[in-house]
Protein backbone atom coordinates (compact mmCIF):
# COMPACT_ATOMS: atom_id res chain seq x y z
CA UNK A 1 116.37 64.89 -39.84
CA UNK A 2 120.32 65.49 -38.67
CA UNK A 3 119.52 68.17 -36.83
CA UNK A 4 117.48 65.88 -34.90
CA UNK A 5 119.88 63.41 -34.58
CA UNK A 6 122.42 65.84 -33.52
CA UNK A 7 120.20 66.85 -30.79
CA UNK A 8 119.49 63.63 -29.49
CA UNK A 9 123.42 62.91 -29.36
CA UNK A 10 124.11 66.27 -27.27
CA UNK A 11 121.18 65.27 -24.79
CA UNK A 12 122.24 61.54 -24.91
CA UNK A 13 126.01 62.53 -24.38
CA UNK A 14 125.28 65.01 -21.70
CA UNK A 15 123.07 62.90 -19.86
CA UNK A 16 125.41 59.94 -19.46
CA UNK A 17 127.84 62.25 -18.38
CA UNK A 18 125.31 63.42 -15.15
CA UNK A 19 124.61 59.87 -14.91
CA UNK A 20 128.26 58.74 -14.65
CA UNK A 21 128.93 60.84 -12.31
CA UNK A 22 125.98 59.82 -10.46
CA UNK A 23 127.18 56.09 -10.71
CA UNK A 24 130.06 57.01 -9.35
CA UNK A 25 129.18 57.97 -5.95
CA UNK A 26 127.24 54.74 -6.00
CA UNK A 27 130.96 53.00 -6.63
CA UNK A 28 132.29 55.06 -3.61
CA UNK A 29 129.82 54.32 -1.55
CA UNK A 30 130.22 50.26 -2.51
CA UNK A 31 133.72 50.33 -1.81
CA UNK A 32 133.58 52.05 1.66
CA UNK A 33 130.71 49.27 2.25
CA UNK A 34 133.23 46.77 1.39
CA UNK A 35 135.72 48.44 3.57
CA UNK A 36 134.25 48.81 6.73
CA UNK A 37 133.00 45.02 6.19
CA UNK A 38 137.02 44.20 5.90
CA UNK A 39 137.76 46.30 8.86
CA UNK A 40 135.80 44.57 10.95
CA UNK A 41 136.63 41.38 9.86
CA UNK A 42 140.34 42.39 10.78
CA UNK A 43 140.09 43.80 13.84
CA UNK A 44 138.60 40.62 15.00
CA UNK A 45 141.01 38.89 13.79
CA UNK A 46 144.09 40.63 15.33
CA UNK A 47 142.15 41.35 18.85
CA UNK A 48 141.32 37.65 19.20
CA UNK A 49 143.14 35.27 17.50
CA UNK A 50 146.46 37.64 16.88
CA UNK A 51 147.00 36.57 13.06
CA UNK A 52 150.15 37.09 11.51
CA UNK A 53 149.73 39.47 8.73
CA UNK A 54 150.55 37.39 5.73
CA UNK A 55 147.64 34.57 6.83
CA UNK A 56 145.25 37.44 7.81
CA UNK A 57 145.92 39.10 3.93
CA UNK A 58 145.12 35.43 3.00
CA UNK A 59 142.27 34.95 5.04
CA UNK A 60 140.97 38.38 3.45
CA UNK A 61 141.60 38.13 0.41
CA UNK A 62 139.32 35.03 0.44
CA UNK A 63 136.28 36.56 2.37
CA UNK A 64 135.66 40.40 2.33
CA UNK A 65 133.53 41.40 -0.04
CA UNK A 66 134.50 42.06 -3.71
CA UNK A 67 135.32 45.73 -4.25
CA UNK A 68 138.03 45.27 -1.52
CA UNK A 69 139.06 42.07 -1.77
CA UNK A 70 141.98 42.42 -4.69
CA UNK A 71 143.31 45.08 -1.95
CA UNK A 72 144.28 42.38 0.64
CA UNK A 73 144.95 40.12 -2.55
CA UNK A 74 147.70 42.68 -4.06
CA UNK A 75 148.80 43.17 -0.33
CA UNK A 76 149.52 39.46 0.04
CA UNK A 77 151.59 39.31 -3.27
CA UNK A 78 153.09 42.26 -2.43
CA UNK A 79 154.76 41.05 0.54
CA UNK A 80 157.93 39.37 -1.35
CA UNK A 81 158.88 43.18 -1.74
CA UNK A 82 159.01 43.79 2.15
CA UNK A 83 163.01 44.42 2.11
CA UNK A 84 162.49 46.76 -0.69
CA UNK A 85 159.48 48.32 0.76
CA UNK A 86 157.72 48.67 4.27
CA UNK A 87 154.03 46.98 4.59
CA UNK A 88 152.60 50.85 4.77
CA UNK A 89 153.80 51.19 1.16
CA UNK A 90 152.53 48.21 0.23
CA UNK A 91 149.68 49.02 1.60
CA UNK A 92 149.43 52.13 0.33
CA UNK A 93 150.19 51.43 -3.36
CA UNK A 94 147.54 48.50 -3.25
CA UNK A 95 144.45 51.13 -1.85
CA UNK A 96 145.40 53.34 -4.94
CA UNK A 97 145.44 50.79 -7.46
CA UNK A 98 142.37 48.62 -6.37
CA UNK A 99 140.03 51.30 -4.71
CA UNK A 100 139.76 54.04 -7.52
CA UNK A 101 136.42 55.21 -6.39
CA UNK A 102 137.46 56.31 -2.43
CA UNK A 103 138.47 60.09 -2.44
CA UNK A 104 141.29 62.05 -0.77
CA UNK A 105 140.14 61.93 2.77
CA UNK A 106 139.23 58.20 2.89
CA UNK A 107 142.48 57.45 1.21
CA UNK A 108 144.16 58.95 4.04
CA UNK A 109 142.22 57.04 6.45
CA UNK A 110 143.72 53.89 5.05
CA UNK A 111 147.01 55.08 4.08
CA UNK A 112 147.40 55.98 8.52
CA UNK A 113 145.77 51.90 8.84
CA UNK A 114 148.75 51.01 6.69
CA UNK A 115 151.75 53.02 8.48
CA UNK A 116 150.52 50.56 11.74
CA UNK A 117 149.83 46.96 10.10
CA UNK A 118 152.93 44.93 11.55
CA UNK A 119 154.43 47.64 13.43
CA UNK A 120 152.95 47.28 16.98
CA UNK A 121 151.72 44.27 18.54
CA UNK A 122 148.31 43.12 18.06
CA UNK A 123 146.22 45.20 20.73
CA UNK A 124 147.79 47.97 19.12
CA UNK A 125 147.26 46.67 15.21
CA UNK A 126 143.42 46.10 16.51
CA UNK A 127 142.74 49.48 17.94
CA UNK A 128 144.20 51.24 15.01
CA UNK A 129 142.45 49.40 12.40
CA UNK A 130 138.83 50.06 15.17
CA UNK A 131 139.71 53.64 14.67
CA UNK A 132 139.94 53.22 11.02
CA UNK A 133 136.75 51.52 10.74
CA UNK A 134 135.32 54.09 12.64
CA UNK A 135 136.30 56.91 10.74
CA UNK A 136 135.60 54.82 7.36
CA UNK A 137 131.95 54.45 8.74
CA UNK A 138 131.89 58.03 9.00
CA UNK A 139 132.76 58.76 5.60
CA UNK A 140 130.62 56.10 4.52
CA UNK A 141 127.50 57.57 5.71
CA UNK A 142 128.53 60.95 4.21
CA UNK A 143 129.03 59.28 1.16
CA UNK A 144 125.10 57.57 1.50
CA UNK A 145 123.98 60.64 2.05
CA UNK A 146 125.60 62.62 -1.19
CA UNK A 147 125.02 59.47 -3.22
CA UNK A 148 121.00 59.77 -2.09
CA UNK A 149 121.29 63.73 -2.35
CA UNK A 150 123.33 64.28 -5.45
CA UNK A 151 123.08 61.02 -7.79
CA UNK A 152 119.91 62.23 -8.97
CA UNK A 153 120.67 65.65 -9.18
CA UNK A 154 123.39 64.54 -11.44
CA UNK A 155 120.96 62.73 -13.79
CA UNK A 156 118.91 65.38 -13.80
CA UNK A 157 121.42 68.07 -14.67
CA UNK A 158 123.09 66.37 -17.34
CA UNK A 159 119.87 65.89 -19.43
CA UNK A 160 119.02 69.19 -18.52
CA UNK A 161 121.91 70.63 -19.57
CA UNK A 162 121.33 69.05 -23.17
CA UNK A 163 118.22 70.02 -23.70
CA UNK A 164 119.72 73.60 -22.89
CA UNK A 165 122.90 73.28 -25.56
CA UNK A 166 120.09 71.96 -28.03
CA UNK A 167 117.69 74.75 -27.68
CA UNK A 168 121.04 76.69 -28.10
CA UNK A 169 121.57 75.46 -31.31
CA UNK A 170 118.14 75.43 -33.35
């Protein structure tokens, strides 16, 4: 009767590991959703209306969607610290503490955004962050695509894998 417990706890415990990982790349996937939503919402706003940066954090941080919207919320109380530190810092320390889900390469795509917010005038601001969106796009539909590909797989493997490491063991 332990032994069968035991082996339902390996199988259990591997599986939500495949499935974690699986639900990850769903998280990813949700926050570059959330981010090309915000992108375009901003590059509106800088190409048309010209918004200063601490009303268009504001403005933001009230309507993107929710896995990005503490970004442009820890932007926007971040700005008191603009002696200490430039806007692209800010920037940059708010995408790694809000986004945990985004990877390497996406991270860089926002971290280049950040070097430009309130640097150049808004033409310039508006392109940049279209180029960002762009590329964010990109790596959103790569994302979509592992997520569909490999989520399952995941799943899969993990209760596989316990069922293996059981059959190991009796």
């Amino acid at each position: 009767m332990l032994s069968l417990l035991g082996a339902a706890l390996v199988t259990a415990g591997t599986g939500a590991i495949g499935f974690g990982a699986a639900a990850q790349l769903g998280r990813r996937v949700g926050e570059l959703r959330a981010m090309v939503t915000a992108l375009e919402l901003m590059e509106r706003e800088l190409s048309f209306r010209l918004t200063p940066i601490p009303e268009l954090l504001d403005e933001l941080s009230r309507r993107t969607p929710l896995p990005a919207r503490p970004l442009f919320a820890r932007c926007l109380g971040g700005l008191d610290r603009l002696g200490e530190e430039s806007l692209g810092q800010i920037w940059t320390a708010a995408v790694e503490d809000t986004l945990p889900d985004l990877r390497g390469e996406d991270r860089a795509i926002l971290a280049e955004l950040g070097q430009v917010l309130g640097r150049f005038d808004g033409d310039g601001q508006g392109q940049a962050v279209g180029q960002a969106r762009l590329r964010l796009s990109h790596q959103l539909e790569g994302a979509e695509r592992e997520r569909d590909s490999h989520g399952r797989l995941y799943g899969a493997l993990g209760v596989t894998a316990g069922a293996f490491f059981v059959i190991l063991l009796l």
